[in-house]
N, C-alpha and C. Protein backbone atom coordinates (compact mmCIF):
# COMPACT_ATOMS: atom_id res chain seq x y z
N UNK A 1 -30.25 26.51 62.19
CA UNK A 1 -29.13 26.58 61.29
C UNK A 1 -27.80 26.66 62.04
N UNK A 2 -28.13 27.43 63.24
CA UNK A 2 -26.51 27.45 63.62
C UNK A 2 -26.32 25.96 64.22
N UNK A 3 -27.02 25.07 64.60
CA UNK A 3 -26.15 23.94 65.21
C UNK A 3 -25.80 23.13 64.01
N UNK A 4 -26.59 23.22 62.32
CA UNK A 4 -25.73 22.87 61.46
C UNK A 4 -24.54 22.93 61.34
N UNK A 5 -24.28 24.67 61.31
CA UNK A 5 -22.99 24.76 61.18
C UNK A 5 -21.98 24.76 61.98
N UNK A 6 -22.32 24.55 63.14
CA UNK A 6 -21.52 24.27 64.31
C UNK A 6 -20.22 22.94 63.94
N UNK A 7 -21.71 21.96 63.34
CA UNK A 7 -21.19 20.71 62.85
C UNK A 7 -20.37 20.67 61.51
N UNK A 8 -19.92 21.51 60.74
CA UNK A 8 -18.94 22.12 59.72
C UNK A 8 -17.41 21.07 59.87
N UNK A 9 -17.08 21.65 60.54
CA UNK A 9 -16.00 21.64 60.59
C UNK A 9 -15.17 20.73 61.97
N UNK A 10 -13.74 20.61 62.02
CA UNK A 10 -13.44 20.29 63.82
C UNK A 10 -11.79 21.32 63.61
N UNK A 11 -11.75 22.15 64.24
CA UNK A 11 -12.47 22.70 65.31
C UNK A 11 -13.79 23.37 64.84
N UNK A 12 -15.27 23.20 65.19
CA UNK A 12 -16.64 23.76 64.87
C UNK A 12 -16.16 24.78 64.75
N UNK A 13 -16.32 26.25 63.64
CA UNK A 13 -16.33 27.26 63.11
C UNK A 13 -17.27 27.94 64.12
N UNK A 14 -16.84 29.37 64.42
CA UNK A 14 -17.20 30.62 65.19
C UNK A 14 -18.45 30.93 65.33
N UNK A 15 -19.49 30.18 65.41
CA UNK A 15 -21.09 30.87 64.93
C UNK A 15 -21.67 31.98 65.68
N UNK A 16 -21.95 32.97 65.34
CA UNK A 16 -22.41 33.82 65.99
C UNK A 16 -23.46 34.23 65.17
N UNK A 17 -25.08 34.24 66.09
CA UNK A 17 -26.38 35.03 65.70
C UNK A 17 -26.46 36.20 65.95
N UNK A 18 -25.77 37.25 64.71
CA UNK A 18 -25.37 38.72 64.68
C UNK A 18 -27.03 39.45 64.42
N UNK A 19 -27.67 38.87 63.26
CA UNK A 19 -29.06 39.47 62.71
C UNK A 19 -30.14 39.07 63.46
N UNK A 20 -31.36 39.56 63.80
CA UNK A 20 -32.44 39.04 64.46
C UNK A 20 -33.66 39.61 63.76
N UNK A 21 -34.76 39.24 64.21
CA UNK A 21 -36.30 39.32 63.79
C UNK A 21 -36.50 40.48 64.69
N UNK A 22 -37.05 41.63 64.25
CA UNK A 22 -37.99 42.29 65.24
C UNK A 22 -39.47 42.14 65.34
N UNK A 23 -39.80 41.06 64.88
CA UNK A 23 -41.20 40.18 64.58
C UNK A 23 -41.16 39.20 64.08
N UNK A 24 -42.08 38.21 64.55
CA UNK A 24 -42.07 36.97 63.39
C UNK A 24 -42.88 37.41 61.81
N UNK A 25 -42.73 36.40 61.12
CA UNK A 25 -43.44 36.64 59.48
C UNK A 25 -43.82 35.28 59.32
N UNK A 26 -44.34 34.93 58.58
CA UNK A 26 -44.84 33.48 57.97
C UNK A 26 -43.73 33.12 57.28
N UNK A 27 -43.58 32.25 56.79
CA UNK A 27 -42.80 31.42 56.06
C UNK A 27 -42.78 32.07 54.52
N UNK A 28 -41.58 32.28 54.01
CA UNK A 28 -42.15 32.37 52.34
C UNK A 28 -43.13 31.55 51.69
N UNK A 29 -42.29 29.93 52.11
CA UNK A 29 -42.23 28.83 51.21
C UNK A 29 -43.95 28.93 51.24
N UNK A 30 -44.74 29.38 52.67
CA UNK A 30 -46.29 29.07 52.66
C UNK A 30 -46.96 30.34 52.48
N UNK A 31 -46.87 31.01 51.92
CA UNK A 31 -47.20 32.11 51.28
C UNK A 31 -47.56 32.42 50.07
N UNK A 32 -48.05 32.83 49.62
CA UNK A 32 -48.58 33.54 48.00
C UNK A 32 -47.86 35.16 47.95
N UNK A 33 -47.91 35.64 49.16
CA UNK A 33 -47.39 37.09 49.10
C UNK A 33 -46.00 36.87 50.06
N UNK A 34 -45.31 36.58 49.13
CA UNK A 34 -43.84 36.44 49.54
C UNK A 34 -43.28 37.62 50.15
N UNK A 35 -42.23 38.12 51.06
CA UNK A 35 -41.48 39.27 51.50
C UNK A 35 -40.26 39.94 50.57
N UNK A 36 -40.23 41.27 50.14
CA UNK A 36 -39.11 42.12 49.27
C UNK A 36 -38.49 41.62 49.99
N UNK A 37 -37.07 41.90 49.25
CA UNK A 37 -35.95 42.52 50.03
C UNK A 37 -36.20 43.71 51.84
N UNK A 38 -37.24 45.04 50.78
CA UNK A 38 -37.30 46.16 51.51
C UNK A 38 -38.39 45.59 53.17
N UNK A 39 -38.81 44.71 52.93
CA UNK A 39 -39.65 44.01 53.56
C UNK A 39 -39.06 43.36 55.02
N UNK A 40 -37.60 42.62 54.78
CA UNK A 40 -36.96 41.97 55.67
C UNK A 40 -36.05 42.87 56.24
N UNK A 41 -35.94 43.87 55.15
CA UNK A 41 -35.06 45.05 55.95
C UNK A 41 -35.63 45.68 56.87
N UNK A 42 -36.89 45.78 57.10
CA UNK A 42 -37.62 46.49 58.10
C UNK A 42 -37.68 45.81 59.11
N UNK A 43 -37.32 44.21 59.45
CA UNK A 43 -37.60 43.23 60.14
C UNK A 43 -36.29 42.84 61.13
N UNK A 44 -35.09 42.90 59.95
CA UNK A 44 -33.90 42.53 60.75
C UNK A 44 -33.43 43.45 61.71
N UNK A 45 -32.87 42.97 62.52
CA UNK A 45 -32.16 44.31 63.14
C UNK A 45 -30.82 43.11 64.02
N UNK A 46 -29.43 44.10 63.74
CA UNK A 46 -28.22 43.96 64.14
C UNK A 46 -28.43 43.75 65.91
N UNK A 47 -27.79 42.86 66.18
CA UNK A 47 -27.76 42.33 67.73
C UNK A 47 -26.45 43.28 68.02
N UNK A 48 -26.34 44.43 68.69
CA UNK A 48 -25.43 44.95 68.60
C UNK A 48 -24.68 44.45 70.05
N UNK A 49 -24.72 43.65 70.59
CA UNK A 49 -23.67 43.04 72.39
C UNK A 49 -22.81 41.80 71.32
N UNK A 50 -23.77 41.19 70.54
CA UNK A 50 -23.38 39.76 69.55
C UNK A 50 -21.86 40.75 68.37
N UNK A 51 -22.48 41.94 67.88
CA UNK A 51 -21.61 41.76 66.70
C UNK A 51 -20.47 42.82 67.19
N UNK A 52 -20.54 43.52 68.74
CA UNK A 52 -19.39 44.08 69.34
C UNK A 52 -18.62 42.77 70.00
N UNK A 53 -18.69 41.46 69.87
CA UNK A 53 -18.18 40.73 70.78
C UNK A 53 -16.76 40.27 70.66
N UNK A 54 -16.45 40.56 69.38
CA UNK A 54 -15.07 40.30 68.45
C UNK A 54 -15.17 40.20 67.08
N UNK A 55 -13.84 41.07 66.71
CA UNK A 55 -13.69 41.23 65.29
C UNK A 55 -13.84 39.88 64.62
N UNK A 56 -14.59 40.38 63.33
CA UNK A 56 -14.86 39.53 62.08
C UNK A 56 -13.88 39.44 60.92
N UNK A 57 -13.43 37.93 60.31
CA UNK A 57 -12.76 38.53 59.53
C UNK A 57 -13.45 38.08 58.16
N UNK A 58 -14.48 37.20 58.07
CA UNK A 58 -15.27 36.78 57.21
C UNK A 58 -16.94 36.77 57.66
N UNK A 59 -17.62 36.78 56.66
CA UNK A 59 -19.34 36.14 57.52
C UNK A 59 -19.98 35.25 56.11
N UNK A 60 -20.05 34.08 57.38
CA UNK A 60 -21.63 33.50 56.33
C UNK A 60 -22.79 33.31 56.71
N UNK A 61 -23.20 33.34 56.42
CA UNK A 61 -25.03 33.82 56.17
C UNK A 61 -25.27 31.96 55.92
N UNK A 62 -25.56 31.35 56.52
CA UNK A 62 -26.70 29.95 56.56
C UNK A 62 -28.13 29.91 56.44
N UNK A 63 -28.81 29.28 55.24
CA UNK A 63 -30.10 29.64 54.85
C UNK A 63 -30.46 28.13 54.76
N UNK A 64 -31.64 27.53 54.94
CA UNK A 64 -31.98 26.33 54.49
C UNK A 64 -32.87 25.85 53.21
N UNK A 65 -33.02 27.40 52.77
CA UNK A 65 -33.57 26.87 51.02
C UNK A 65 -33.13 28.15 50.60
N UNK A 66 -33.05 28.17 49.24
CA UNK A 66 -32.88 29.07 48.27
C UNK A 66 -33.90 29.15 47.39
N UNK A 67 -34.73 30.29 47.19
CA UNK A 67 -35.86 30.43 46.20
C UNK A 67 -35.18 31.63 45.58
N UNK A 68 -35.62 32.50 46.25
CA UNK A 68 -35.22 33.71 45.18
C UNK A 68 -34.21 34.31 45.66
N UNK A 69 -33.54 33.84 46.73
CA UNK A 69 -32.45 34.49 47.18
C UNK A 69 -32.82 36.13 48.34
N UNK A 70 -33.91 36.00 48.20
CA UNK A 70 -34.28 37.43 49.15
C UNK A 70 -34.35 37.61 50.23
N UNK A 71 -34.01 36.58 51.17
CA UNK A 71 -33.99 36.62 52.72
C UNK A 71 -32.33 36.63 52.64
N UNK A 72 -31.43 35.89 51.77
CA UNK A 72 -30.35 36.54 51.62
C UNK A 72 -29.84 37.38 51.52
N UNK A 73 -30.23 38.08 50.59
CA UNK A 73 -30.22 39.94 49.79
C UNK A 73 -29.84 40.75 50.95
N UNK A 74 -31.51 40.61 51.39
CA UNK A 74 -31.41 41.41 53.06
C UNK A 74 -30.68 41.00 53.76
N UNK A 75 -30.17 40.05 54.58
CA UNK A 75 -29.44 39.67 55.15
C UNK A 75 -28.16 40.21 55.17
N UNK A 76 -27.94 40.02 53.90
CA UNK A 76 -26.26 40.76 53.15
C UNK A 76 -26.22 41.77 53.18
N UNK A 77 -27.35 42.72 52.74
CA UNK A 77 -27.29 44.37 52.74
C UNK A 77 -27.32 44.89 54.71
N UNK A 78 -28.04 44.05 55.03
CA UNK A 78 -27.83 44.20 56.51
C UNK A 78 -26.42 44.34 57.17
N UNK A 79 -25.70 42.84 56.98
CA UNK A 79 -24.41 43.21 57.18
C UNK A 79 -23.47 43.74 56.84
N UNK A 80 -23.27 43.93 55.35
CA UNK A 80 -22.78 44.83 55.08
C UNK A 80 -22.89 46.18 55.28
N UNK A 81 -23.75 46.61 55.61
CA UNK A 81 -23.72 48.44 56.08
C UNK A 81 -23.23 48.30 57.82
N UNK A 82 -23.37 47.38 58.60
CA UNK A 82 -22.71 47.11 59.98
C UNK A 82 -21.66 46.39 59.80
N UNK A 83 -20.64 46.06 58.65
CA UNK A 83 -19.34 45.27 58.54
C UNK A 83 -18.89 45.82 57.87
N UNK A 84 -18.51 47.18 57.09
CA UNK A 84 -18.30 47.20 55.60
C UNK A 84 -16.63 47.02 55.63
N UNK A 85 -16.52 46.21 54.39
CA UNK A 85 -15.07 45.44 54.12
C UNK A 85 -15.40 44.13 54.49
N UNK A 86 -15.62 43.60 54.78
CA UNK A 86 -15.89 42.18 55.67
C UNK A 86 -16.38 41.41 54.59
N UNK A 87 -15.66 40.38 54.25
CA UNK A 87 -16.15 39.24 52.77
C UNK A 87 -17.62 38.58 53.50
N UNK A 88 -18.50 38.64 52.62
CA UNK A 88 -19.86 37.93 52.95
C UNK A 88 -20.16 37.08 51.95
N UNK A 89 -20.73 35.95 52.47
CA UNK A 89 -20.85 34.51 51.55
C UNK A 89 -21.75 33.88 52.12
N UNK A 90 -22.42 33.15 51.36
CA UNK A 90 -24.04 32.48 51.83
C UNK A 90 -23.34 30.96 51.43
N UNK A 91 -24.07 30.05 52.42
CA UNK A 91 -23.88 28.40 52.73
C UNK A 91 -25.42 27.72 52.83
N UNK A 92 -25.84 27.47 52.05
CA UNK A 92 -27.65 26.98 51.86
C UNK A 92 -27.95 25.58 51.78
N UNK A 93 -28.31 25.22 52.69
CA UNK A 93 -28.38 23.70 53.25
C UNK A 93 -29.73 23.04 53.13
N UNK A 94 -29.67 22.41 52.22
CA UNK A 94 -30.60 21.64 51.22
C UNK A 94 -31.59 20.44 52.91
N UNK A 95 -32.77 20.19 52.85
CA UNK A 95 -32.87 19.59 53.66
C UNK A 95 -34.45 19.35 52.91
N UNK A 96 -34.69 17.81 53.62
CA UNK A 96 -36.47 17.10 53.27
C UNK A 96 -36.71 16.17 54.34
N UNK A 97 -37.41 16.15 54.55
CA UNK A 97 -38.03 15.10 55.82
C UNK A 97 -38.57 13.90 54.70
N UNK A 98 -37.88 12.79 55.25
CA UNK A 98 -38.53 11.65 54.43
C UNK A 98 -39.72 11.08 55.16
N UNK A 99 -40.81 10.60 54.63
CA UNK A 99 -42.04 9.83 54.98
C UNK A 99 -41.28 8.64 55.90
N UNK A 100 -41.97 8.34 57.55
CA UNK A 100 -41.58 7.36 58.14
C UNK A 100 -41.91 5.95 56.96
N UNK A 101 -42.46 6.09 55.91
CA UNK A 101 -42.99 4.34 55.40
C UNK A 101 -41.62 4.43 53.98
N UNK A 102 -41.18 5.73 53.92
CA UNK A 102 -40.06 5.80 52.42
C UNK A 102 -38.64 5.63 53.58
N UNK A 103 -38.32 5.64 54.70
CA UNK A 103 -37.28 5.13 55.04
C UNK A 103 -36.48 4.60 55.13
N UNK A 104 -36.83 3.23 54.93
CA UNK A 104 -36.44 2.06 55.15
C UNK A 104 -35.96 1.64 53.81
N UNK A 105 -36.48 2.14 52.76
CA UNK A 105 -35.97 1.94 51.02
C UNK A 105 -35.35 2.99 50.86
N UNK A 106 -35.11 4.21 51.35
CA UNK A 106 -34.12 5.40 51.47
C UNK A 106 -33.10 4.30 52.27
N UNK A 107 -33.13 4.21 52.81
CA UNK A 107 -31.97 3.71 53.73
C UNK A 107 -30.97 2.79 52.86
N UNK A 108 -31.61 1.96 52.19
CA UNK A 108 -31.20 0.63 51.20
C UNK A 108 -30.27 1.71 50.31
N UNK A 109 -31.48 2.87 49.68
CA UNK A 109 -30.87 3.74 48.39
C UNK A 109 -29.31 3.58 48.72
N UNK A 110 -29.15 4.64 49.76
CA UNK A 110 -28.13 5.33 50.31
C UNK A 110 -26.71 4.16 50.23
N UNK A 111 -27.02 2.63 50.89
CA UNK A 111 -26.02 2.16 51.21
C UNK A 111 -25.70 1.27 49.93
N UNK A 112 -26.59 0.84 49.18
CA UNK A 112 -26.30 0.61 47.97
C UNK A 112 -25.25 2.24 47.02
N UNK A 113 -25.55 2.99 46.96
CA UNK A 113 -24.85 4.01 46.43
C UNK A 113 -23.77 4.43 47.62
N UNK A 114 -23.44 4.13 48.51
CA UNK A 114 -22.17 4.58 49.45
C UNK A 114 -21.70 3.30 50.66
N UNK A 115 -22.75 2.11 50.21
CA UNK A 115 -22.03 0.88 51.27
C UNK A 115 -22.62 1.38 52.50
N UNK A 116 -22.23 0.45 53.22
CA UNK A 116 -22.47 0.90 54.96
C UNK A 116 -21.74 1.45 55.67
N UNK A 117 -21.92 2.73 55.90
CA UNK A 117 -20.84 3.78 56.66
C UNK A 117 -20.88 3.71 57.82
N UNK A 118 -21.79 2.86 58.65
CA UNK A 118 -21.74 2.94 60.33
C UNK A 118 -20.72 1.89 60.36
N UNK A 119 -19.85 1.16 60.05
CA UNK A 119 -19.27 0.92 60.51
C UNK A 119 -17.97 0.96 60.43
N UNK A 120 -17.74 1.97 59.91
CA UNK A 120 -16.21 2.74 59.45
C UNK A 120 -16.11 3.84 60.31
């Protein structure tokens, strides 16, 4: 996610990986027994060299799906008790891997609905 958002903006926006895993977990999305809130809170933990490195004057939180919003939740309650005052806002970046054989008619989709952009 962060080299997504790296790509944001010009000048690329500030990214800093403030939250971390103190373990891996499975995936929600492949799961039946999804993670609480109270669940990821036990998991995250504040990079404290990352979030002493310079003042914040905003944070967003980059997620690549949105289901129930609960890896967010935590996330937010995380930073907020190590930022408090600090505006927090989530940016959730929709993404699908197309089939190598649906490509090539994805490709058509696209430039029929927006023309050919490589060469602008």
């Amino acid at each position: 996610m962060s080299q997504i958002a790296k790509l944001l903006s010009t000048p690329p926006p500030d990214v800093l990986e403030i939250v971390r895993h103190n373990h891996s977990h499975a995936a929600a999305h492949e799961s039946a027994d999804r993670p609480t809130v109270d669940d990821l809170l036990a998991i995250y933990e504040i990079d404290e060299d990352v979030a002493a490195s310079k003042p914040l004057t905003s944070i967003a939180i980059f997620d690549d799906v949105l289901t129930a919003g609960t890896h967010y939740r935590a996330m937010q309650i995380k930073l907020a008790g190590q930022f408090p005052g600090v505006p927090i806002f989530g940016m959730f970046i929709a993404r699908r891997a197309i089939p190598p054989s649906d490509a090539e008619e994805f490709a058509k989709q696209i430039k029929a609905m927006f023309g050919d952009v490589e060469n602008e």
